[in-house]
N, C-alpha and C. Protein backbone atom coordinates (compact mmCIF):
# COMPACT_ATOMS: atom_id res chain seq x y z
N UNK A 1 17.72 -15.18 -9.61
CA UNK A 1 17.49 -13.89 -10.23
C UNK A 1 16.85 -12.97 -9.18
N UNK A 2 17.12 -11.44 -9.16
CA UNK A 2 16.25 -10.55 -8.36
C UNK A 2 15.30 -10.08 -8.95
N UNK A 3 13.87 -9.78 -8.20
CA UNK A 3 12.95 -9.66 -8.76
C UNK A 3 12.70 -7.90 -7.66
N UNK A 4 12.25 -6.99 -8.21
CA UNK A 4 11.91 -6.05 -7.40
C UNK A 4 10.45 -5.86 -7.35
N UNK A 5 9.31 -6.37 -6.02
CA UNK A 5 8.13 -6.66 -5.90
C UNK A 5 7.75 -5.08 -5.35
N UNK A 6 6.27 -4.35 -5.69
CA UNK A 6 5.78 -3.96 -4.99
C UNK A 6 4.69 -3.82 -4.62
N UNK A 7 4.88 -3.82 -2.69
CA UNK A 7 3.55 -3.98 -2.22
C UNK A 7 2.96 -2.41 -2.02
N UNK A 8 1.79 -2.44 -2.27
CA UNK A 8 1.12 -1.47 -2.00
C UNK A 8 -0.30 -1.40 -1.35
N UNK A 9 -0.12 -0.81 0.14
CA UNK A 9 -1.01 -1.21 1.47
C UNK A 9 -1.69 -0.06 1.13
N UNK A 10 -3.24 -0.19 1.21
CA UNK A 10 -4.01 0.58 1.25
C UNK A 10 -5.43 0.36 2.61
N UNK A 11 -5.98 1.67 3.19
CA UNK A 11 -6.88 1.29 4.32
C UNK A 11 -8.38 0.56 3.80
N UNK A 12 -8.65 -0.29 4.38
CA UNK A 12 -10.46 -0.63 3.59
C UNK A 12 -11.29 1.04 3.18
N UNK A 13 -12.03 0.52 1.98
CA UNK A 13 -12.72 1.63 1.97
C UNK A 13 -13.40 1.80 2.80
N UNK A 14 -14.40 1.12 3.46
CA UNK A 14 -15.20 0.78 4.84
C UNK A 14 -14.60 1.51 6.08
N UNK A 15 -13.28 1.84 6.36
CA UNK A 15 -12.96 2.38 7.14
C UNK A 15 -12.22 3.86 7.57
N UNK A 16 -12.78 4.54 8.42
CA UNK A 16 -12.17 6.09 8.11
C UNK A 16 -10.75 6.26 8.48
N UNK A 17 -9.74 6.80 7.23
CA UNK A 17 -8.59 7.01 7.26
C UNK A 17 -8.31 8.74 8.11
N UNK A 18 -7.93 8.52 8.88
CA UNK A 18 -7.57 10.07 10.07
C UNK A 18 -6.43 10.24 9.26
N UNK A 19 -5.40 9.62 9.06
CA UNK A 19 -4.39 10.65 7.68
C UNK A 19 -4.86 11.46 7.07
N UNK A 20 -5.82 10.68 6.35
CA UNK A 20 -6.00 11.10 4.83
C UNK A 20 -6.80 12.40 4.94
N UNK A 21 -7.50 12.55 5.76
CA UNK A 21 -8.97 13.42 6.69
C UNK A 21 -8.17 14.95 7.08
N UNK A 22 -6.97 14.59 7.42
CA UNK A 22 -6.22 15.46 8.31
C UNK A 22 -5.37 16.28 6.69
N UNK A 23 -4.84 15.20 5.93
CA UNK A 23 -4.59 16.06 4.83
C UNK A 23 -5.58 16.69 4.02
N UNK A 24 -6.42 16.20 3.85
CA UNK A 24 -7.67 16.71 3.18
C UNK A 24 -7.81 17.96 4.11
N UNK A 25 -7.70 18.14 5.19
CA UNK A 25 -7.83 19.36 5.77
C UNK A 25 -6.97 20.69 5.61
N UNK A 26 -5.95 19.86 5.81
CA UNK A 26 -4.67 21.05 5.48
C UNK A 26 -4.85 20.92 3.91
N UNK A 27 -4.74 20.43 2.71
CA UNK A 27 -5.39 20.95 1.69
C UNK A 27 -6.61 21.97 1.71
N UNK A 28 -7.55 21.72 2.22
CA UNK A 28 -8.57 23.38 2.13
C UNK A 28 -8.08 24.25 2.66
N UNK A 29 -7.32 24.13 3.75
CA UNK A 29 -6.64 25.70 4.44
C UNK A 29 -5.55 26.07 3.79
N UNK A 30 -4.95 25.34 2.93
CA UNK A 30 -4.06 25.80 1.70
C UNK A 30 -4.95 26.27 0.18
N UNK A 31 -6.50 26.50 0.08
CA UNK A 31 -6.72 26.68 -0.99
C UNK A 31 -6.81 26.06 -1.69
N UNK A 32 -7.11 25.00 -1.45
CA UNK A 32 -6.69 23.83 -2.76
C UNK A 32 -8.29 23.04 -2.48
N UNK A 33 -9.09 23.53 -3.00
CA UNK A 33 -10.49 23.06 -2.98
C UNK A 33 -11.07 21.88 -3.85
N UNK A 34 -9.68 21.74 -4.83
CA UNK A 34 -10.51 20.36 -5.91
C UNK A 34 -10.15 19.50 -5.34
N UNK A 35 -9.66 19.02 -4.17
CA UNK A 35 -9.22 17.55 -3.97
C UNK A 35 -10.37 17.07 -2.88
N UNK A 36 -11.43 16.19 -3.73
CA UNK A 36 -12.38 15.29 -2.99
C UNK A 36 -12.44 14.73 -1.59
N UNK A 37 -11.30 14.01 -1.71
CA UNK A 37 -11.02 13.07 -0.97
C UNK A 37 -8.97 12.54 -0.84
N UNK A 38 -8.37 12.19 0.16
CA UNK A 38 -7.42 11.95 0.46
C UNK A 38 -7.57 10.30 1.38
N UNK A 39 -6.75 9.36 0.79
CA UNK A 39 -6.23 8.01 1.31
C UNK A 39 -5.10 7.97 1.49
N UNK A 40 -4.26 7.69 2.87
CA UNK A 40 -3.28 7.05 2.80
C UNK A 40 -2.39 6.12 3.09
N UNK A 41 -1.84 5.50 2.59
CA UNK A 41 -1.13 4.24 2.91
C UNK A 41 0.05 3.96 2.68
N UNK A 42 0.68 2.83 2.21
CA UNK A 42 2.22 2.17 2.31
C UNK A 42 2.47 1.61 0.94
N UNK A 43 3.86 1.94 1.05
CA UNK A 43 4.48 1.77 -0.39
C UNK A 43 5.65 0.83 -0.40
N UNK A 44 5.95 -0.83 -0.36
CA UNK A 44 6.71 -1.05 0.53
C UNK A 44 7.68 -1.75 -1.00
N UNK A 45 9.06 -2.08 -1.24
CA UNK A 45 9.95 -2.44 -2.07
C UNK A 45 10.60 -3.83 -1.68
N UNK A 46 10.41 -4.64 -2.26
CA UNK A 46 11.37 -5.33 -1.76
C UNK A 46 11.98 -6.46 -2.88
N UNK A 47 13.47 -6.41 -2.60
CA UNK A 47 14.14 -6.65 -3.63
C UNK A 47 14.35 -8.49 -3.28
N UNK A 48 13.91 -9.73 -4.02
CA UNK A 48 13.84 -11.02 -3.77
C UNK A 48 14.56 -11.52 -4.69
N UNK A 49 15.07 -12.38 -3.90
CA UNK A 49 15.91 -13.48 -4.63
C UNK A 49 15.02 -14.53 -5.08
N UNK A 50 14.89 -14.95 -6.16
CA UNK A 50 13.44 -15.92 -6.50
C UNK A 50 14.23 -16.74 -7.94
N UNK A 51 13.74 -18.10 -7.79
CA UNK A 51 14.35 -18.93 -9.26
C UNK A 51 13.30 -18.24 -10.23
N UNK A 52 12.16 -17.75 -10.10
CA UNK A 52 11.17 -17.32 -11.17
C UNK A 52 10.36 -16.28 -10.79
N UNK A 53 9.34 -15.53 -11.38
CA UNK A 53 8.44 -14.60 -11.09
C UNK A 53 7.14 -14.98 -10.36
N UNK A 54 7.27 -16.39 -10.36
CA UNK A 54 6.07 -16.44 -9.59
C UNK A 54 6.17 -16.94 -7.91
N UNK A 55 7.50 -17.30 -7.85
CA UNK A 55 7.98 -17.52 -6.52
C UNK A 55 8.16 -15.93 -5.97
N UNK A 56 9.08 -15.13 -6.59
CA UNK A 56 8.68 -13.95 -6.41
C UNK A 56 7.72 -13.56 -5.87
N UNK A 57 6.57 -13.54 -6.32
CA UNK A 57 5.03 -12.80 -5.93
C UNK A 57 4.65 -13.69 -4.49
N UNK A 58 5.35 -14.91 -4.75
CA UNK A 58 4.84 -15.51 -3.46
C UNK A 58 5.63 -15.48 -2.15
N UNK A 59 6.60 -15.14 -2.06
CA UNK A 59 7.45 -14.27 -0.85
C UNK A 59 6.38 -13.22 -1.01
N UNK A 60 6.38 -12.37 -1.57
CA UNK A 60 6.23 -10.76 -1.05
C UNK A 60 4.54 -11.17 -0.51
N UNK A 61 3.99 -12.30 -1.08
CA UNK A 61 2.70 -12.28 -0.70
C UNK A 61 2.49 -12.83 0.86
N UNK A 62 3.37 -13.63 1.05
CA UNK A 62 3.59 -14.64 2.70
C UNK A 62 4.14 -13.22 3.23
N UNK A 63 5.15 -12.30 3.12
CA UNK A 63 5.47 -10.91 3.74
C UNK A 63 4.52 -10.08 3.67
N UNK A 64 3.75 -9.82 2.77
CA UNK A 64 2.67 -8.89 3.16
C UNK A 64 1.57 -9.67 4.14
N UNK A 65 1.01 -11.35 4.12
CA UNK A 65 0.00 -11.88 5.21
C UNK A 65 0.36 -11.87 6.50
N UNK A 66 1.85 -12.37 6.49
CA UNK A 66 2.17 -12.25 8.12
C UNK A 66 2.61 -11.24 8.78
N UNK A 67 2.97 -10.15 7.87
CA UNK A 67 4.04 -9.07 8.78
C UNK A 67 3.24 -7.75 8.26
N UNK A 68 3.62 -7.61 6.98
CA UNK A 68 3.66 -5.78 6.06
C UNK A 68 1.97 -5.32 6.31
N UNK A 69 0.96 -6.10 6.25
CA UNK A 69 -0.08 -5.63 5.95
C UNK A 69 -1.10 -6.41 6.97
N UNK A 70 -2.33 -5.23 7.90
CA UNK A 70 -3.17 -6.10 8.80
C UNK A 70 -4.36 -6.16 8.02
N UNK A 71 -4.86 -7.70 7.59
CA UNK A 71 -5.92 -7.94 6.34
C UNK A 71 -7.09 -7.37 7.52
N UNK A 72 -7.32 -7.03 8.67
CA UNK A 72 -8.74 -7.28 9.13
C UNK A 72 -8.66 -4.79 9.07
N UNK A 73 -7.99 -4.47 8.75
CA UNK A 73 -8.00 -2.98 8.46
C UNK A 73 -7.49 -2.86 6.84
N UNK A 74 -6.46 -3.36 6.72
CA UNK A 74 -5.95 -2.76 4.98
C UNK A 74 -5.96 -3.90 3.87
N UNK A 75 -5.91 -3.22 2.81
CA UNK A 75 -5.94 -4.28 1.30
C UNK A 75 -4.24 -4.44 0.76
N UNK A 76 -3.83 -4.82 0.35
CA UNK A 76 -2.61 -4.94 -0.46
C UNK A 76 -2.95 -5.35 -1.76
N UNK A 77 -1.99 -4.98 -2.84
CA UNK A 77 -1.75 -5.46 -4.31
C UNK A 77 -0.35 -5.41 -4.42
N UNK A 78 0.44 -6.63 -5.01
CA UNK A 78 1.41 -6.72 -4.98
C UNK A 78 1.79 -7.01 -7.23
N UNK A 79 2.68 -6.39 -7.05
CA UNK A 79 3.02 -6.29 -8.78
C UNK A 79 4.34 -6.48 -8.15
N UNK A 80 5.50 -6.85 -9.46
CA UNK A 80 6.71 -7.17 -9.97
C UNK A 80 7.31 -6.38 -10.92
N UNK A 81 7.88 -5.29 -10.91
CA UNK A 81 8.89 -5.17 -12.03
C UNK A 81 10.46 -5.37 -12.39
């Protein structure tokens, strides 16, 4: 069966995101004064061939430890729909 997993990479809170800083910037020079704060990160899809849902989660989870995501800078959460 295909299972469509997604990972979603985000930076530690602990650490300063220069994206997010840089949009947050160009947001105030656009006027746009309610937005606090800006994070950004990775949105990654991936479509698995898996006998069940929980083999599923466990590909995308061995792909996000070794490759998609660096644990010692970003977090991941991985869901299935």
């Amino acid at each position: 069966m295909t299972y469509t997993t997604q990972i979603k990479i985000m930076p530690l809170k602990e650490l300063l995101d220069p994206q997010g800083k840089a949009v947050l910037g160009g947001l105030q020079n656009l006027g746009i004064q309610s937005v606090a704060d800006v994070r950004i990160g990775k949105h990654i899809d991936l479509q698995i061939e898996a006998a069940n849902e929980e083999e599923a989660i466990a590909i995308a989870e061995s792909a996000a430890k070794k490759l998609l995501a660096n644990p010692v800078m970003e977090v991941y959460h991985i869901s299935v729909s």
